[in-house]
C-alpha atoms as a PDB file:
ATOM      1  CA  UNK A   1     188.585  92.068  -9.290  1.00  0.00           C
ATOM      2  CA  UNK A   2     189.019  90.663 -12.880  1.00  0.00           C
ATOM      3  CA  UNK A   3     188.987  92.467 -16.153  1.00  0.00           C
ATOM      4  CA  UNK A   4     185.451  91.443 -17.100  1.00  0.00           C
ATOM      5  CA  UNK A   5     184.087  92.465 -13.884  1.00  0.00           C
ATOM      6  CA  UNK A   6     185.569  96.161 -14.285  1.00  0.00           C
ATOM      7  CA  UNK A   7     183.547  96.091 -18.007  1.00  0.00           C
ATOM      8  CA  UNK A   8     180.641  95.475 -16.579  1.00  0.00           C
ATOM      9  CA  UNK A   9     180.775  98.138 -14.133  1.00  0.00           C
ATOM     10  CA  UNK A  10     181.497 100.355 -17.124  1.00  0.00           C
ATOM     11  CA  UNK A  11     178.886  99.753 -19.080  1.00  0.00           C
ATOM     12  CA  UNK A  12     176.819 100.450 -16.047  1.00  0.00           C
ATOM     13  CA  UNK A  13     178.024 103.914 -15.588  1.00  0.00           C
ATOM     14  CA  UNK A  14     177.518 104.198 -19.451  1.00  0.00           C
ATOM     15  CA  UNK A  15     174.217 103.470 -19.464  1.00  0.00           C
ATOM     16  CA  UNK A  16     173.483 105.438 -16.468  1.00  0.00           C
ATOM     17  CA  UNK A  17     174.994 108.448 -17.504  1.00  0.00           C
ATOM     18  CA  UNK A  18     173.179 107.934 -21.262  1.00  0.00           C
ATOM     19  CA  UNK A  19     170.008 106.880 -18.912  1.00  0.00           C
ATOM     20  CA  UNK A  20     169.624 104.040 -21.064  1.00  0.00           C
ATOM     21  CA  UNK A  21     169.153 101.658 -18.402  1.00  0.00           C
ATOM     22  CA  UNK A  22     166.580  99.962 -15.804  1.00  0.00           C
ATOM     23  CA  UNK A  23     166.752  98.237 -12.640  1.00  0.00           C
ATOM     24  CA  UNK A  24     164.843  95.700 -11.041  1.00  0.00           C
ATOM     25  CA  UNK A  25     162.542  92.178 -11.622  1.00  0.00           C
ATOM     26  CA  UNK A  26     159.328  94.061 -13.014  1.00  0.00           C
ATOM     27  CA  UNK A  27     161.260  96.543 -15.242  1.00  0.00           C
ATOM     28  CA  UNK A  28     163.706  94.315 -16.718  1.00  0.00           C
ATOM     29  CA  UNK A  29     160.989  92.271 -18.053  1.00  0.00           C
ATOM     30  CA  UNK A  30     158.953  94.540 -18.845  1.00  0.00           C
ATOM     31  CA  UNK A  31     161.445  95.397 -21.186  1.00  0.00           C
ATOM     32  CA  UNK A  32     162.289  92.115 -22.395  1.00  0.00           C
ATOM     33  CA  UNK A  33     158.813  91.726 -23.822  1.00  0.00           C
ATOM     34  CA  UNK A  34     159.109  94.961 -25.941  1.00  0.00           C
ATOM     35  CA  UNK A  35     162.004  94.243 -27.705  1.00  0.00           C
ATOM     36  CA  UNK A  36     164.114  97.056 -25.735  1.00  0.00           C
ATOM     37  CA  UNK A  37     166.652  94.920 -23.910  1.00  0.00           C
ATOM     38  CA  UNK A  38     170.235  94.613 -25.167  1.00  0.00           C
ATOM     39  CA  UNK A  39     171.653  93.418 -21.884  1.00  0.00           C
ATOM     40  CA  UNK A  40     170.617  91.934 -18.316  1.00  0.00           C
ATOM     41  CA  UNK A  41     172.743  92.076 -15.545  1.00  0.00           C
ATOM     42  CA  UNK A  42     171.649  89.796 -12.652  1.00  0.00           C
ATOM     43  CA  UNK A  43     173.889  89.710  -8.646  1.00  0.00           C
ATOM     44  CA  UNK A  44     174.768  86.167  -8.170  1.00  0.00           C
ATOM     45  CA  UNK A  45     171.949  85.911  -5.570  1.00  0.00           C
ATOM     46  CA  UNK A  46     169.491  86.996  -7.459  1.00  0.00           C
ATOM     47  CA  UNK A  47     166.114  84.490  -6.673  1.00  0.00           C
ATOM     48  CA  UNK A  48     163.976  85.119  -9.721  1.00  0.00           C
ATOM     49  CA  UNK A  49     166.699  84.296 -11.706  1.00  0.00           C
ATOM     50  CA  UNK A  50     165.442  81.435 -14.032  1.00  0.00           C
ATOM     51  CA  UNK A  51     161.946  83.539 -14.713  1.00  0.00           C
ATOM     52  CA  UNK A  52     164.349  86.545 -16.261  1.00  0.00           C
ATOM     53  CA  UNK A  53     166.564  84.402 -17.627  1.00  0.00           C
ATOM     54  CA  UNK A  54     163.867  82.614 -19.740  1.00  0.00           C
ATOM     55  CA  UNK A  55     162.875  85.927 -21.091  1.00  0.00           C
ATOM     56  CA  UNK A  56     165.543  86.967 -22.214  1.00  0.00           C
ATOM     57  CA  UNK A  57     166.569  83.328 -24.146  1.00  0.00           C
ATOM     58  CA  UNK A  58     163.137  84.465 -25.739  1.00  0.00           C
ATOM     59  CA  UNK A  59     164.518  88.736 -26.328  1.00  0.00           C
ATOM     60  CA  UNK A  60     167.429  87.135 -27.695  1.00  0.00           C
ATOM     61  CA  UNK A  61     169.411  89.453 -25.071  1.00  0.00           C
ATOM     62  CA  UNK A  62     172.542  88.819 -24.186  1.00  0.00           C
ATOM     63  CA  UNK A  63     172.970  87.736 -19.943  1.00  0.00           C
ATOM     64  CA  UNK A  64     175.543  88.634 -17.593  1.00  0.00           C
ATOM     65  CA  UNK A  65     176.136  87.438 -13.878  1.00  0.00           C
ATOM     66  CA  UNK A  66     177.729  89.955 -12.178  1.00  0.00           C
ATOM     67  CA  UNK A  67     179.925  88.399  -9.701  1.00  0.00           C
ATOM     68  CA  UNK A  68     178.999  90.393  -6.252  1.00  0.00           C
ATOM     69  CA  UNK A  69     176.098  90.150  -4.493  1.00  0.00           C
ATOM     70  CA  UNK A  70     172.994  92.539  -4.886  1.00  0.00           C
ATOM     71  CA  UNK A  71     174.520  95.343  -2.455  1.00  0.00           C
ATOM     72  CA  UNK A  72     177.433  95.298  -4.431  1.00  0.00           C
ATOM     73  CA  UNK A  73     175.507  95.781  -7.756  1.00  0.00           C
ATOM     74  CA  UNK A  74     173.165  98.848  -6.262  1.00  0.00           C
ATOM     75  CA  UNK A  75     176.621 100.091  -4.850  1.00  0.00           C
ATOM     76  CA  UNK A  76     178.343  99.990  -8.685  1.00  0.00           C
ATOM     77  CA  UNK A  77     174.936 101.628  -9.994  1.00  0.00           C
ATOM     78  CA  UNK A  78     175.096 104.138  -7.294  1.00  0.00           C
ATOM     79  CA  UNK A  79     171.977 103.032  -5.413  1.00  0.00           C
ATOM     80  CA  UNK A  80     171.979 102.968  -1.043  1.00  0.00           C
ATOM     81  CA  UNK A  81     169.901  99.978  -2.035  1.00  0.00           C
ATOM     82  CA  UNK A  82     170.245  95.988  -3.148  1.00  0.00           C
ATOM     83  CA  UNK A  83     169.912  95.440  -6.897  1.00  0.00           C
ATOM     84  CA  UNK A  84     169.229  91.651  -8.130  1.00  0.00           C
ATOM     85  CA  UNK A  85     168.893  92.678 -11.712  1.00  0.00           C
ATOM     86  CA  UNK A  86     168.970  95.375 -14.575  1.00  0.00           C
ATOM     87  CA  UNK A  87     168.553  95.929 -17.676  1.00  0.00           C
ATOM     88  CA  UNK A  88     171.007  97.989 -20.697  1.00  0.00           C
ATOM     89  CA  UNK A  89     168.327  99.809 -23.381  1.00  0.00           C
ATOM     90  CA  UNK A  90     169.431  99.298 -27.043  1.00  0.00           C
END
């Protein structure tokens, strides 16, 4: 596990603790187009990947790809469930 990887998974637990964050396709952007979005995490297999990533070139939000695979990425948010992307509030 590299050092980057175990910030990421910080910042998730951050922003779940400060409930400051979203998960999934519709959500994320959803809050791309408002302006809300300060990061967006996507697994490495996520398949809507270019249609969130174009959003947020638009939101001027930052992108991260997290280097497990969705289970992984519900397991570091807590979730018994795959996660192919989320979303850090400002």
């Amino acid at each position: 596990m590299t050092t980057k990887s175990l910030t990421i998974e910080v910042e998730i637990r951050k922003a779940i603790k400060a409930k400051k964050i979203l998960f999934g396709k519709k959500q994320t952007e959803k809050a791309l187009k408002v302006g809300k979005a300060k990061l967006v995490i996507l697994s490495r297999d996520c398949f809507y990947r270019d249609s969130v990533e174009n959003y947020a070139k638009l939101a001027n939000a930052e992108i991260v790809n997290f280097d497990g695979g969705p289970y992984k990425l519900g397991a570091v948010c807590e979730r018994q469930h795959a996660i192919n992307a989320l979303v850090l509030l400002k």
